[in-house]
C-alpha atoms as a PDB file:
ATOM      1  CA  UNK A   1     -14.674   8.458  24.861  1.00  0.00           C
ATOM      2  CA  UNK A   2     -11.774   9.733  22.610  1.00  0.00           C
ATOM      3  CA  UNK A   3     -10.612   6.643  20.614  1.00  0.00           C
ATOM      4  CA  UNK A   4      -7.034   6.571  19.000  1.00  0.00           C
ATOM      5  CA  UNK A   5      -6.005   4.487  15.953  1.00  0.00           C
ATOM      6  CA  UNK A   6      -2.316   3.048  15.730  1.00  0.00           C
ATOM      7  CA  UNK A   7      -1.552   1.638  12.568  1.00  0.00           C
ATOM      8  CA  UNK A   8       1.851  -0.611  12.807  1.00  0.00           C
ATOM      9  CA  UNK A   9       4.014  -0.096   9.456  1.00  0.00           C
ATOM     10  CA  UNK A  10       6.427  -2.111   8.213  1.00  0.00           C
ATOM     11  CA  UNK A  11       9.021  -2.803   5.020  1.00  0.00           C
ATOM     12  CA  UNK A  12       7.149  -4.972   3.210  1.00  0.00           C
ATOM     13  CA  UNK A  13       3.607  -4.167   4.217  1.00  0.00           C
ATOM     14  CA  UNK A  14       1.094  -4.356   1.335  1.00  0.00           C
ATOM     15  CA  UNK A  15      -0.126  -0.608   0.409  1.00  0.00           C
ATOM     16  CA  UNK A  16      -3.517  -1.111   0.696  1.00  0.00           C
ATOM     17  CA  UNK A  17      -3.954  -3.137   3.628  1.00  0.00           C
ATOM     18  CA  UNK A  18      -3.173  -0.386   5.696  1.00  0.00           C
ATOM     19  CA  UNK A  19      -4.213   2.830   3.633  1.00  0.00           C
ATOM     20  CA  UNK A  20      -7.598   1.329   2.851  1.00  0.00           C
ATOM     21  CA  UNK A  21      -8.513   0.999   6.454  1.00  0.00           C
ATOM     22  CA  UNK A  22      -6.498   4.741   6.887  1.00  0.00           C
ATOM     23  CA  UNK A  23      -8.684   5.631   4.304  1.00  0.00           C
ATOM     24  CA  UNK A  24     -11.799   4.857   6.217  1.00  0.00           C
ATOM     25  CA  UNK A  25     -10.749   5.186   9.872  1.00  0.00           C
ATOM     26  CA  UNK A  26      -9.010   9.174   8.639  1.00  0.00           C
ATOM     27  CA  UNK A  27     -12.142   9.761   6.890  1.00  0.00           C
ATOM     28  CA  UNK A  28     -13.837   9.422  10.369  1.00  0.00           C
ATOM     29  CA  UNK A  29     -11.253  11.076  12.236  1.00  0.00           C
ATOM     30  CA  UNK A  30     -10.808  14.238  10.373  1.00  0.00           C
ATOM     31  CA  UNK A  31     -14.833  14.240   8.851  1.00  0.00           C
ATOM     32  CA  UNK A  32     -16.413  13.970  12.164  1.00  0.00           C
ATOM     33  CA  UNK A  33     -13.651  15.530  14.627  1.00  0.00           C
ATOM     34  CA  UNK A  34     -16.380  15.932  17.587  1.00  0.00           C
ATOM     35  CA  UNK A  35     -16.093  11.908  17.918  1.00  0.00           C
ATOM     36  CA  UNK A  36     -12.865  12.424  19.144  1.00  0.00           C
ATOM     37  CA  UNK A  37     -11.071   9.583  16.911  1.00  0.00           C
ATOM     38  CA  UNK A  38      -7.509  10.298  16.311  1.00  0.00           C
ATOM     39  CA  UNK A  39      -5.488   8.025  13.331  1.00  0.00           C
ATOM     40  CA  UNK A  40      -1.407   7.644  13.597  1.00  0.00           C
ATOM     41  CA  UNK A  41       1.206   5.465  12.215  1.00  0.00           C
ATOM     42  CA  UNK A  42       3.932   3.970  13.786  1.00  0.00           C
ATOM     43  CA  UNK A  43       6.916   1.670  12.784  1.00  0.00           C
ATOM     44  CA  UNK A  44       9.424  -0.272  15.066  1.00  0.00           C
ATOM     45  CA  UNK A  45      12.016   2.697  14.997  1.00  0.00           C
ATOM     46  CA  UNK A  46      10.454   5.427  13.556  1.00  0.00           C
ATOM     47  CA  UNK A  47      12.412   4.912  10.178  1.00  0.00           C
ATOM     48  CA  UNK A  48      10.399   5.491   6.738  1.00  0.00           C
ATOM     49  CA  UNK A  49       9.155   1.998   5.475  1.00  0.00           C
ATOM     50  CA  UNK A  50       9.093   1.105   1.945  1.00  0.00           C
ATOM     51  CA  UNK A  51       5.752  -0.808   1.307  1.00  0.00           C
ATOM     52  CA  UNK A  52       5.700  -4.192  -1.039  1.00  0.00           C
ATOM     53  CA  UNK A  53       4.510  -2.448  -4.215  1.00  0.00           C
ATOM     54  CA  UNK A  54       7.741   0.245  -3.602  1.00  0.00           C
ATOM     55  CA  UNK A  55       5.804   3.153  -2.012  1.00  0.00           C
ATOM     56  CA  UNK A  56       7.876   4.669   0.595  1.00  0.00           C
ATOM     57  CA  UNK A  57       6.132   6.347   3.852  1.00  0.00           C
ATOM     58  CA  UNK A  58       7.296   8.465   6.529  1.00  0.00           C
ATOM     59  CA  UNK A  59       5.458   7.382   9.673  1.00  0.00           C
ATOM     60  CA  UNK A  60       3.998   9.665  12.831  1.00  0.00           C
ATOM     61  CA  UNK A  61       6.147   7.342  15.834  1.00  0.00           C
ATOM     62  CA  UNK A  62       8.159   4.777  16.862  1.00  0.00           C
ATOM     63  CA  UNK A  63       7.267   2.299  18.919  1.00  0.00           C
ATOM     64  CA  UNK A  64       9.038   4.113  21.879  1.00  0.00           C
ATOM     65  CA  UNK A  65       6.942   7.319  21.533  1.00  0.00           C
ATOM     66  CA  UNK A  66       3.819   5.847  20.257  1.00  0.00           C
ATOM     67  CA  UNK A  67       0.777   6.471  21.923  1.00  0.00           C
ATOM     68  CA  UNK A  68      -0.606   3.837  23.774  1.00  0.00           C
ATOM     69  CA  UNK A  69      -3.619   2.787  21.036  1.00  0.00           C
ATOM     70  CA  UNK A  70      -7.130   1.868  21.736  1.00  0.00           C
ATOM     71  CA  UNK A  71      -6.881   0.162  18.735  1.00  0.00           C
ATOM     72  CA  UNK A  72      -4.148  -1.143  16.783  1.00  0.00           C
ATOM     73  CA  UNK A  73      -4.182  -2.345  12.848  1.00  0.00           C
ATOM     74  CA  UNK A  74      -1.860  -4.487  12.103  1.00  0.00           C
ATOM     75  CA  UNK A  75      -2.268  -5.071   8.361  1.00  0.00           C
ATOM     76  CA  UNK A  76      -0.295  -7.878   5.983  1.00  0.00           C
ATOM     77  CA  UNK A  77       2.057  -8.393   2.989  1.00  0.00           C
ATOM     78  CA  UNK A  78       5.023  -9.803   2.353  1.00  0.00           C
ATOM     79  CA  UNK A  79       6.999  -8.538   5.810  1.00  0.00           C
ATOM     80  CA  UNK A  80       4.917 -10.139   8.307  1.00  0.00           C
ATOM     81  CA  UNK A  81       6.679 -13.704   6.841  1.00  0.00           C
ATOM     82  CA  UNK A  82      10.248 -12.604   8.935  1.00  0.00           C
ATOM     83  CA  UNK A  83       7.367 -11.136  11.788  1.00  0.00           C
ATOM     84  CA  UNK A  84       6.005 -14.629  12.544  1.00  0.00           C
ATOM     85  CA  UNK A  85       9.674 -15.515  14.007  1.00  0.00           C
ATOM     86  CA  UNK A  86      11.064 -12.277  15.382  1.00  0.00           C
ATOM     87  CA  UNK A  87      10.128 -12.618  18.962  1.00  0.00           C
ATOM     88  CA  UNK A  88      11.012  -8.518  19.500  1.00  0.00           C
ATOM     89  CA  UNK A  89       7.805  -8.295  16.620  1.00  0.00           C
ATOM     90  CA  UNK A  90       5.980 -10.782  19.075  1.00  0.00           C
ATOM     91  CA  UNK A  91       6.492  -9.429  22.293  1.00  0.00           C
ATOM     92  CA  UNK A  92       5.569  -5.694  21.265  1.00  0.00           C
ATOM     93  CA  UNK A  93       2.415  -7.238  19.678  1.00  0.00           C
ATOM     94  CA  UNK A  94       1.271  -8.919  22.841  1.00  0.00           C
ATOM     95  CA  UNK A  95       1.845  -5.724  24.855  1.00  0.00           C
ATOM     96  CA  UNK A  96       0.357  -3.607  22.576  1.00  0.00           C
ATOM     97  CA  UNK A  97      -3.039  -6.265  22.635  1.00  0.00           C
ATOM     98  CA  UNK A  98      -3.021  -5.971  26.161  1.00  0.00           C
ATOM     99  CA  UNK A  99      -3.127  -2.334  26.469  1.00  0.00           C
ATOM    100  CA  UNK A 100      -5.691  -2.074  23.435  1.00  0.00           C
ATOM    101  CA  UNK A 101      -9.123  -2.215  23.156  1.00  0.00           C
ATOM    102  CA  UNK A 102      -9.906  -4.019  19.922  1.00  0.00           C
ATOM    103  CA  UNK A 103      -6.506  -5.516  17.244  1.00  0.00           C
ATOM    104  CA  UNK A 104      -7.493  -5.741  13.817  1.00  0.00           C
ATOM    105  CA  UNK A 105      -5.444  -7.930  11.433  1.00  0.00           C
ATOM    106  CA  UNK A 106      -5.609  -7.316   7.047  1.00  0.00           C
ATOM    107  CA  UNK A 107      -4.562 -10.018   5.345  1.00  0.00           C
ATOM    108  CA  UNK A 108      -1.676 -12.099   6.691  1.00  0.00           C
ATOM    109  CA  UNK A 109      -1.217  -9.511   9.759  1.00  0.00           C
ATOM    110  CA  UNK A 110      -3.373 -12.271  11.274  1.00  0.00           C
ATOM    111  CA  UNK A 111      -0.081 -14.416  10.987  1.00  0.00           C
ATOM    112  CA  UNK A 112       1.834 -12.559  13.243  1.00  0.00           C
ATOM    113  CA  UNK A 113      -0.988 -12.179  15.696  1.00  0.00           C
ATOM    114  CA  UNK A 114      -1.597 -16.446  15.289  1.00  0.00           C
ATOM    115  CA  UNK A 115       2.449 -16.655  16.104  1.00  0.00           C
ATOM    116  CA  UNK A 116       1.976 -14.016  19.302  1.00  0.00           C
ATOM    117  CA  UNK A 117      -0.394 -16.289  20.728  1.00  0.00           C
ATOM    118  CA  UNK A 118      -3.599 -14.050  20.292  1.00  0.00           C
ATOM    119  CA  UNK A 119      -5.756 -16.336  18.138  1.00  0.00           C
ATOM    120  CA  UNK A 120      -5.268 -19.202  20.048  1.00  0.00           C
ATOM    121  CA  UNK A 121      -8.849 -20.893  20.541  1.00  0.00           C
ATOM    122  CA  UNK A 122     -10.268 -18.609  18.105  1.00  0.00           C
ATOM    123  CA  UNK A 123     -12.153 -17.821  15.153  1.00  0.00           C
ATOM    124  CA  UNK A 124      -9.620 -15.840  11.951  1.00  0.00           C
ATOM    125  CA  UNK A 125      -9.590 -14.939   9.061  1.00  0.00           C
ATOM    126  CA  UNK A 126      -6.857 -13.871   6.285  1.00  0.00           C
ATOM    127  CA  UNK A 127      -5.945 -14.067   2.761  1.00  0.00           C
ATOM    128  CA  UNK A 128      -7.179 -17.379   1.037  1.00  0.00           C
ATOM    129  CA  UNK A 129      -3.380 -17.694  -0.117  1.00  0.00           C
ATOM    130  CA  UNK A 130      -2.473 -17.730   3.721  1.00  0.00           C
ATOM    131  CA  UNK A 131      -5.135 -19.932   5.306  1.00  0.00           C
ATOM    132  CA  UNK A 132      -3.000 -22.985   5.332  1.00  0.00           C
ATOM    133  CA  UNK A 133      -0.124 -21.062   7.326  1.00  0.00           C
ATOM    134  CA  UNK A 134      -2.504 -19.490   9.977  1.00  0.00           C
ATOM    135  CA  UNK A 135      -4.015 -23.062  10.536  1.00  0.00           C
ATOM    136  CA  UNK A 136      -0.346 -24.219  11.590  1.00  0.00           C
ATOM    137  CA  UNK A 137      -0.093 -21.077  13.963  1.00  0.00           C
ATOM    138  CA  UNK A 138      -0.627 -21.018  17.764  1.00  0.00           C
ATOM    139  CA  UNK A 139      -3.326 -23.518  19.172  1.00  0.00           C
ATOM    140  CA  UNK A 140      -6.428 -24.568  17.777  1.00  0.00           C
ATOM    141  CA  UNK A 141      -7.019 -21.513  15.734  1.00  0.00           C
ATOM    142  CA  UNK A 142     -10.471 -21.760  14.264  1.00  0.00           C
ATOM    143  CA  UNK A 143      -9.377 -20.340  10.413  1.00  0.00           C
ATOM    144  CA  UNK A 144     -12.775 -19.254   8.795  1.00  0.00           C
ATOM    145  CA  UNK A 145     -11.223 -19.616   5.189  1.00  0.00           C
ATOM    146  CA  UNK A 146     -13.721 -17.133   2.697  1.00  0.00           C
ATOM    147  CA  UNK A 147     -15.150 -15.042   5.185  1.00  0.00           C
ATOM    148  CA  UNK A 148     -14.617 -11.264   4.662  1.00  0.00           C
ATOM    149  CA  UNK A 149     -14.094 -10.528   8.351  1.00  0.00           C
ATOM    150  CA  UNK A 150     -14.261 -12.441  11.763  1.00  0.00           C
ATOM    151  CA  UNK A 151     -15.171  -9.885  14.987  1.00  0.00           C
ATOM    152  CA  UNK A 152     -14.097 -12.101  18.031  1.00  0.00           C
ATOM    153  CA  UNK A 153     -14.551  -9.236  20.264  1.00  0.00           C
ATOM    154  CA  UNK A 154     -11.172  -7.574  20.975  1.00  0.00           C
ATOM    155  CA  UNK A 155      -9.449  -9.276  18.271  1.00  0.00           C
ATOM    156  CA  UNK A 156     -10.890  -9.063  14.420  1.00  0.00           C
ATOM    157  CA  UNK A 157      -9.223  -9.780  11.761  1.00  0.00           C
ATOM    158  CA  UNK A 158     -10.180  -9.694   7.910  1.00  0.00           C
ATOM    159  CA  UNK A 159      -9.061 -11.483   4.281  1.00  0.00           C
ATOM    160  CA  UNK A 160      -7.263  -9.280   1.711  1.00  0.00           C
ATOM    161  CA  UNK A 161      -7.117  -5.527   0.913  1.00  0.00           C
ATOM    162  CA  UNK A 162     -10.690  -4.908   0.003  1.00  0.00           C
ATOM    163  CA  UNK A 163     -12.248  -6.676   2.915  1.00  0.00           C
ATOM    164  CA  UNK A 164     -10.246  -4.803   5.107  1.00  0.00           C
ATOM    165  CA  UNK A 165     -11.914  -1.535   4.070  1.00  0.00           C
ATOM    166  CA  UNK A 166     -14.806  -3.646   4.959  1.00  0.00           C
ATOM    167  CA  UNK A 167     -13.810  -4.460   8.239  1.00  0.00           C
ATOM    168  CA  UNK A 168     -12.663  -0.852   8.993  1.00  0.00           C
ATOM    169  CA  UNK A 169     -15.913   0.583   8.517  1.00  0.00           C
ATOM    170  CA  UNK A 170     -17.359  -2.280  10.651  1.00  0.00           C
ATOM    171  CA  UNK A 171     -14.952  -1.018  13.121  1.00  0.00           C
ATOM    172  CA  UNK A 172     -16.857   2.544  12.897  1.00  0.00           C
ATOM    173  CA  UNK A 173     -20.082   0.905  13.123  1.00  0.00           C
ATOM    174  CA  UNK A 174     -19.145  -1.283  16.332  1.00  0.00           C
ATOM    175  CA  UNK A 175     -16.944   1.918  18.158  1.00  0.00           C
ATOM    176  CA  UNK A 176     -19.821   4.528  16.956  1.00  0.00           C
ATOM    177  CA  UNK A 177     -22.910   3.485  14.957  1.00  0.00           C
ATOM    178  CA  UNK A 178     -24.383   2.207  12.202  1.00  0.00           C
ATOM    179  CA  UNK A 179     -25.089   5.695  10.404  1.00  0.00           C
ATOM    180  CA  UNK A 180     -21.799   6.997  10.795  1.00  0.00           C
ATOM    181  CA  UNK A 181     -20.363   3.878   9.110  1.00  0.00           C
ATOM    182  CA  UNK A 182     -22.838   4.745   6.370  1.00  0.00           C
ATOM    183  CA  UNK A 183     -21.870   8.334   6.356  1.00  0.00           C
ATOM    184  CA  UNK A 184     -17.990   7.290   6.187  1.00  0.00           C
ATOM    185  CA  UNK A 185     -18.762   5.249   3.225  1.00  0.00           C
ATOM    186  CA  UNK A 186     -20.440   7.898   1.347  1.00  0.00           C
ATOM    187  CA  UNK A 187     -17.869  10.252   1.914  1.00  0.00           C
ATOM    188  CA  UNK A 188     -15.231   8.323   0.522  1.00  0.00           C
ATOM    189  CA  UNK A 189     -17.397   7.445  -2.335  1.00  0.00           C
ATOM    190  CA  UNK A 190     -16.923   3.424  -1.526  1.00  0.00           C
ATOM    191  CA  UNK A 191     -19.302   1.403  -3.655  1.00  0.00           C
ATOM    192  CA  UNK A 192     -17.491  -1.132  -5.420  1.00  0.00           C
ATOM    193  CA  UNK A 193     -18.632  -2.620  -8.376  1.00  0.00           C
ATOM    194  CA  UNK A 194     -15.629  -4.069 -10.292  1.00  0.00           C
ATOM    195  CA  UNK A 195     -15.696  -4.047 -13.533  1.00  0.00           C
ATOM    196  CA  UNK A 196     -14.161  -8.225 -14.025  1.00  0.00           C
END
């Protein structure tokens, strides 16, 4: 079955938590198009966002026009802090869950889903810097501090920037196989081995 990927953008969002997983969830997209995987972004109005680092991106949708997405990445940074309050934020996040498949969190996205009510008597993740904040979120949120990723089913959400690469191309294992995963990672060349 054809499987699209909505990526929610926001001012604020950390770079990386959203174009690593781009990185690896495009790669599959545009690599392999007879899988039938297609990758957009969105933003709450459309508007450009400016990311946390400075970049600025012009996204595919709004929330109005978006397609509805079989799975939605919500990744972190600095603007999910306002998120875990703004009940507009909340509301589209539990209709979006609800009409999804699988929602992935990077980093502290997994705050705003903890405030929406969707990790509530579950096992997280998120950034170690963050784990104290989830744990105060929602009800009884099991926070799995350290681990790279946590796949609850249709809710998974991952620590910081690199293991969110990670958990994207555990999202191409778990929506295709295990070889394409493997395939996706050699095309992008992903073998990390840092140098500190």
């Amino acid at each position: 079955m054809p499987t699209t990927i909505g990526f929610f953008l926001f001012d604020g969002v950390e770079e990386l938590d959203w174009a690593g997983p781009w990185e690896v969830l495009a790669s599959w997209a545009t690599r392999w198009p007879d899988d039938g995987v297609h990758c957009f972004t969105m933003s709450q109005t459309g508007a450009a966002v400016r990311c946390a680092r400075g970049a600025r991106v012009l996204v595919d949708h709004s929330w109005d026009d978006a397609p509805v997405a079989d799975v939605l990445v919500y990744p972190g940074g600095i603007g999910t802090r306002p998120q875990v309050d703004d009940e507009a934020v909340l509301a589209w996040v539990r209709t979006a869950a609800a009409n999804a498949q699988v929602v992935a969190s990077v980093c502290t996205g997994a705050l705003v889903l903890g405030s929406a009510g969707l990790l509530d008597d579950r096992p997280a993740t998120t950034h170690w810097r963050a784990v104290d904040e989830l744990r105060g979120l929602g009800r009884r949120i099991e926070v799995r501090a350290g681990e790279r990723f946590v796949d609850d089913g249709n809710i998974v959400t991952s620590a910081g920037i690199s293991a969110g690469i990670d958990m994207a191309l555990h999202l191409v294992a778990r929506l295709h196989s295990v070889e394409r995963a493997r395939e996706v990672r050699h095309q992008m060349q992903y073998d990390p081995k840092p140098p500190v």
